[in-house]
PDB file of N, CA and C in Angstrom:
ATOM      1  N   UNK A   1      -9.533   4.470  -1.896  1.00  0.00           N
ATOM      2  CA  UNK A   1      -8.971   5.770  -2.187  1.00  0.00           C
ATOM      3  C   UNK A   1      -8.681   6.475  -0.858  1.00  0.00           C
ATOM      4  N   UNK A   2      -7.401   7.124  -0.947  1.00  0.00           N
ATOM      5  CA  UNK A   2      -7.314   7.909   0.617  1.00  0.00           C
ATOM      6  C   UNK A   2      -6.451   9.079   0.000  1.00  0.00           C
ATOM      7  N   UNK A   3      -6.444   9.884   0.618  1.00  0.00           N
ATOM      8  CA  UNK A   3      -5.660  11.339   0.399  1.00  0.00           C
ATOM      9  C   UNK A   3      -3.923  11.206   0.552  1.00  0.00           C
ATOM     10  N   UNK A   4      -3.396  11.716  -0.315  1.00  0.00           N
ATOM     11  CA  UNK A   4      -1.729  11.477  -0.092  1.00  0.00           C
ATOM     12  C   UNK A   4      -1.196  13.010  -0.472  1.00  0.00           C
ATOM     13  N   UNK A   5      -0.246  13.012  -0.005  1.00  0.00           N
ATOM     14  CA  UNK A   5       0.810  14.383  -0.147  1.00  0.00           C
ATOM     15  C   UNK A   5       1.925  13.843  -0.139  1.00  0.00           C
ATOM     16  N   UNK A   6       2.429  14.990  -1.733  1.00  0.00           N
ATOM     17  CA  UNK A   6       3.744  14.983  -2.239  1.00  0.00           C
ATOM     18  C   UNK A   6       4.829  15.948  -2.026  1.00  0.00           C
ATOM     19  N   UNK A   7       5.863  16.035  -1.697  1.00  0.00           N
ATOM     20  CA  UNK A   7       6.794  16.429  -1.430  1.00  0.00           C
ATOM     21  C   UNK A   7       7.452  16.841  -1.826  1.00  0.00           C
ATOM     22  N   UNK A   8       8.332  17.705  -2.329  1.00  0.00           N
ATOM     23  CA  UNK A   8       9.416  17.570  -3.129  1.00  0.00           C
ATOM     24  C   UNK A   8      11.078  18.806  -2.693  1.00  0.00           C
ATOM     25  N   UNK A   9      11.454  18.088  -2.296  1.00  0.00           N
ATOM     26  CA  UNK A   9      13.000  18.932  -1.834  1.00  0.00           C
ATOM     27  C   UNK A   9      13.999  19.279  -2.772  1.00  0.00           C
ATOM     28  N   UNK A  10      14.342  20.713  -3.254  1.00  0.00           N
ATOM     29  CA  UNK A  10      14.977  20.798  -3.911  1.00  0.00           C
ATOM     30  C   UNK A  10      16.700  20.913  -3.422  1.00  0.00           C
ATOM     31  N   UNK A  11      17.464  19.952  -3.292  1.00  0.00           N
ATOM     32  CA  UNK A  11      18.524  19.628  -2.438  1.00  0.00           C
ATOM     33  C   UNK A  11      19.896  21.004  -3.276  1.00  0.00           C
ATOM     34  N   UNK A  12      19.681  20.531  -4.762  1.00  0.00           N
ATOM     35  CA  UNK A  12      20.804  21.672  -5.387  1.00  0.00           C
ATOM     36  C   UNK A  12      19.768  21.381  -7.093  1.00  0.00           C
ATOM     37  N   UNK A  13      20.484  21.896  -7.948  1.00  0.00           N
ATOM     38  CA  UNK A  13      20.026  22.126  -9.255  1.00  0.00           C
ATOM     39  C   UNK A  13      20.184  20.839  -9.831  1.00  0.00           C
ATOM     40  N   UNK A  14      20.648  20.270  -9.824  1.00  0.00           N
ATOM     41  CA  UNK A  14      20.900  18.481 -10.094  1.00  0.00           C
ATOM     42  C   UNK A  14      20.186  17.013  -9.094  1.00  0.00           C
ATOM     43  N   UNK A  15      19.554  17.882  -8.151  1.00  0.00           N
ATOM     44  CA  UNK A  15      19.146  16.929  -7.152  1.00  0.00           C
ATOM     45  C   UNK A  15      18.085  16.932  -6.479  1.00  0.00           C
ATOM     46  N   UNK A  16      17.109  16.212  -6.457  1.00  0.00           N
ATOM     47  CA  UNK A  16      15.837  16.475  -5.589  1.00  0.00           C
ATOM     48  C   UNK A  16      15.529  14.961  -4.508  1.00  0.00           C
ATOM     49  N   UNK A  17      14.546  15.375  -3.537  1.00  0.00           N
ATOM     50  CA  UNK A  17      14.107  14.311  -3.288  1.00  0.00           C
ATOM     51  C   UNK A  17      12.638  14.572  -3.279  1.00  0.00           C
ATOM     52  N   UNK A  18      12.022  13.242  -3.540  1.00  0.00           N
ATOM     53  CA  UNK A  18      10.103  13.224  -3.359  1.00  0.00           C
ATOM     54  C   UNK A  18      10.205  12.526  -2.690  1.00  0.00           C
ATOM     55  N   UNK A  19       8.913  12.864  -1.523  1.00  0.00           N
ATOM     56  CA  UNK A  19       8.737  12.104  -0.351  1.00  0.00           C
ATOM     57  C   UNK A  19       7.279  12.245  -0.783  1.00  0.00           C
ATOM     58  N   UNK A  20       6.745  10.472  -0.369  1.00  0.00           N
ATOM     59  CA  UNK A  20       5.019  10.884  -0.618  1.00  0.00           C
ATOM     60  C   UNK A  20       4.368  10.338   1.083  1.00  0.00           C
ATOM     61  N   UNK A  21       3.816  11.191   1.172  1.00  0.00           N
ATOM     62  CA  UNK A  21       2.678  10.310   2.842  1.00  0.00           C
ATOM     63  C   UNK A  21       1.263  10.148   2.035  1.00  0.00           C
ATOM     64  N   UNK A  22       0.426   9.215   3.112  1.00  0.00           N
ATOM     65  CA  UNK A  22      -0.538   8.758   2.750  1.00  0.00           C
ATOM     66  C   UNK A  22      -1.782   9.131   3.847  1.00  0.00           C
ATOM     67  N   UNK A  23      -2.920   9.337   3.894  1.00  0.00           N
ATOM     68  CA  UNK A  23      -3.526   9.532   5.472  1.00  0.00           C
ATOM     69  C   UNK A  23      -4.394   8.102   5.906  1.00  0.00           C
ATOM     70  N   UNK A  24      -3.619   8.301   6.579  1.00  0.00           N
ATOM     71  CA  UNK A  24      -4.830   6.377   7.272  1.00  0.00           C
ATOM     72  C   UNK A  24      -5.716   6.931   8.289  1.00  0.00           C
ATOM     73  N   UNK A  25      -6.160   6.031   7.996  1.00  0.00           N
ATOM     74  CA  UNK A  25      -7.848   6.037   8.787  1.00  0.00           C
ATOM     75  C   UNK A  25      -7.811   6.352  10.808  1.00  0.00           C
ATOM     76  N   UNK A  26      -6.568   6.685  10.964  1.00  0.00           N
ATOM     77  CA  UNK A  26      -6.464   7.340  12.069  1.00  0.00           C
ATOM     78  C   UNK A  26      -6.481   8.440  12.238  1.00  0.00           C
ATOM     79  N   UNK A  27      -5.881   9.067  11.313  1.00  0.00           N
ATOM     80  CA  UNK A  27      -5.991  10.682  10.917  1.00  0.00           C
ATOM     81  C   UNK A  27      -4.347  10.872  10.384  1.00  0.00           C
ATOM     82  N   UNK A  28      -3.523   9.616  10.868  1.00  0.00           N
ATOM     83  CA  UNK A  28      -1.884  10.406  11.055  1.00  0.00           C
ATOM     84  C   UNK A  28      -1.723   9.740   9.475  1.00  0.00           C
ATOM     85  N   UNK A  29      -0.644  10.729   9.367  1.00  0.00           N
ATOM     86  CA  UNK A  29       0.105  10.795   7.706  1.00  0.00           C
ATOM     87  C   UNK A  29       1.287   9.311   7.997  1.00  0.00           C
ATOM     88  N   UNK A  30       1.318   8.609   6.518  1.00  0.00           N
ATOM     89  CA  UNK A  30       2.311   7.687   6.837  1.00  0.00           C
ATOM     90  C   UNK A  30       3.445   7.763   5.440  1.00  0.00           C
ATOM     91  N   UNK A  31       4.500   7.765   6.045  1.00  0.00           N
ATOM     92  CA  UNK A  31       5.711   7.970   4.869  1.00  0.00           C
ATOM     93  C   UNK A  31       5.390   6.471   3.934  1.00  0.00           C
ATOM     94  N   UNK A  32       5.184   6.303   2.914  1.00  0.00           N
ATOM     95  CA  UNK A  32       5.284   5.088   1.896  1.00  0.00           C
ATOM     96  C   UNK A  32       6.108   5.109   0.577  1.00  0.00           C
ATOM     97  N   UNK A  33       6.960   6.238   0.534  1.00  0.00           N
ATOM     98  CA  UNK A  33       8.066   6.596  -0.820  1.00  0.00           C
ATOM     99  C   UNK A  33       8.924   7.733  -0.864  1.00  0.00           C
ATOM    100  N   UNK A  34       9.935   7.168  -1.126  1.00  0.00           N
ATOM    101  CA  UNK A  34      10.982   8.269  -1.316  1.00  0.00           C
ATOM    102  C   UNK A  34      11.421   8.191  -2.779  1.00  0.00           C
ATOM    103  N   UNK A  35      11.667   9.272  -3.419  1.00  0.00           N
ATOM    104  CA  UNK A  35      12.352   8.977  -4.618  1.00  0.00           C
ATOM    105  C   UNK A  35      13.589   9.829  -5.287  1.00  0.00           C
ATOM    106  N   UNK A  36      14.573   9.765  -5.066  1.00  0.00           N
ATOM    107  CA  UNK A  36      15.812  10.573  -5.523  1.00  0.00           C
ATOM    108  C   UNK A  36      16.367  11.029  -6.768  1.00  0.00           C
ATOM    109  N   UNK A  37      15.997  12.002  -7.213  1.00  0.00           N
ATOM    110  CA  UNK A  37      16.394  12.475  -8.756  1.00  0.00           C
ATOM    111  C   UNK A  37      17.641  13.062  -8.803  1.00  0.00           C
ATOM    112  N   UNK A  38      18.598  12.186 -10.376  1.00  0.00           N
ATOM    113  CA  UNK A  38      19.576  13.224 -10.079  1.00  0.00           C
ATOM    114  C   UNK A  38      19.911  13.740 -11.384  1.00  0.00           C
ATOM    115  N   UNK A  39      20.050  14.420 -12.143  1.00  0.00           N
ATOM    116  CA  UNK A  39      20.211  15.262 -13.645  1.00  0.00           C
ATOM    117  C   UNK A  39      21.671  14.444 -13.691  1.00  0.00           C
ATOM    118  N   UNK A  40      21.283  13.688 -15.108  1.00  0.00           N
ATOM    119  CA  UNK A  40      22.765  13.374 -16.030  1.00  0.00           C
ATOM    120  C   UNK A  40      23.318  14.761 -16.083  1.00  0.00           C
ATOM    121  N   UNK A  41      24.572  13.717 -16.189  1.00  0.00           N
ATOM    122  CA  UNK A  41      25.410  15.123 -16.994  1.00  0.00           C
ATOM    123  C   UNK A  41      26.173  14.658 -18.332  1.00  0.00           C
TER     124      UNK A  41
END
């Protein structure tokens, strides 16, 4: 188990991105996911 932080960018009303980091055992945060949402239309 390790600590992670989520992200989330709201780019416009149809569009986001999630970014997740993770903390490793060094102390520094590491990017491991991006995920791009986009509203049908």
């Amino acid at each position: 188990m390790t600590k992670y932080k989520d992200a989330i960018d709201f780019k416009s009303d149809d569009y986001r991105v999630l970014t997740s980091h993770m903390l490793g055992n060094d102390g520094q945060r590491y990017h491991f996911m991006t995920a791009h949402y986009r509203r049908k239309q």
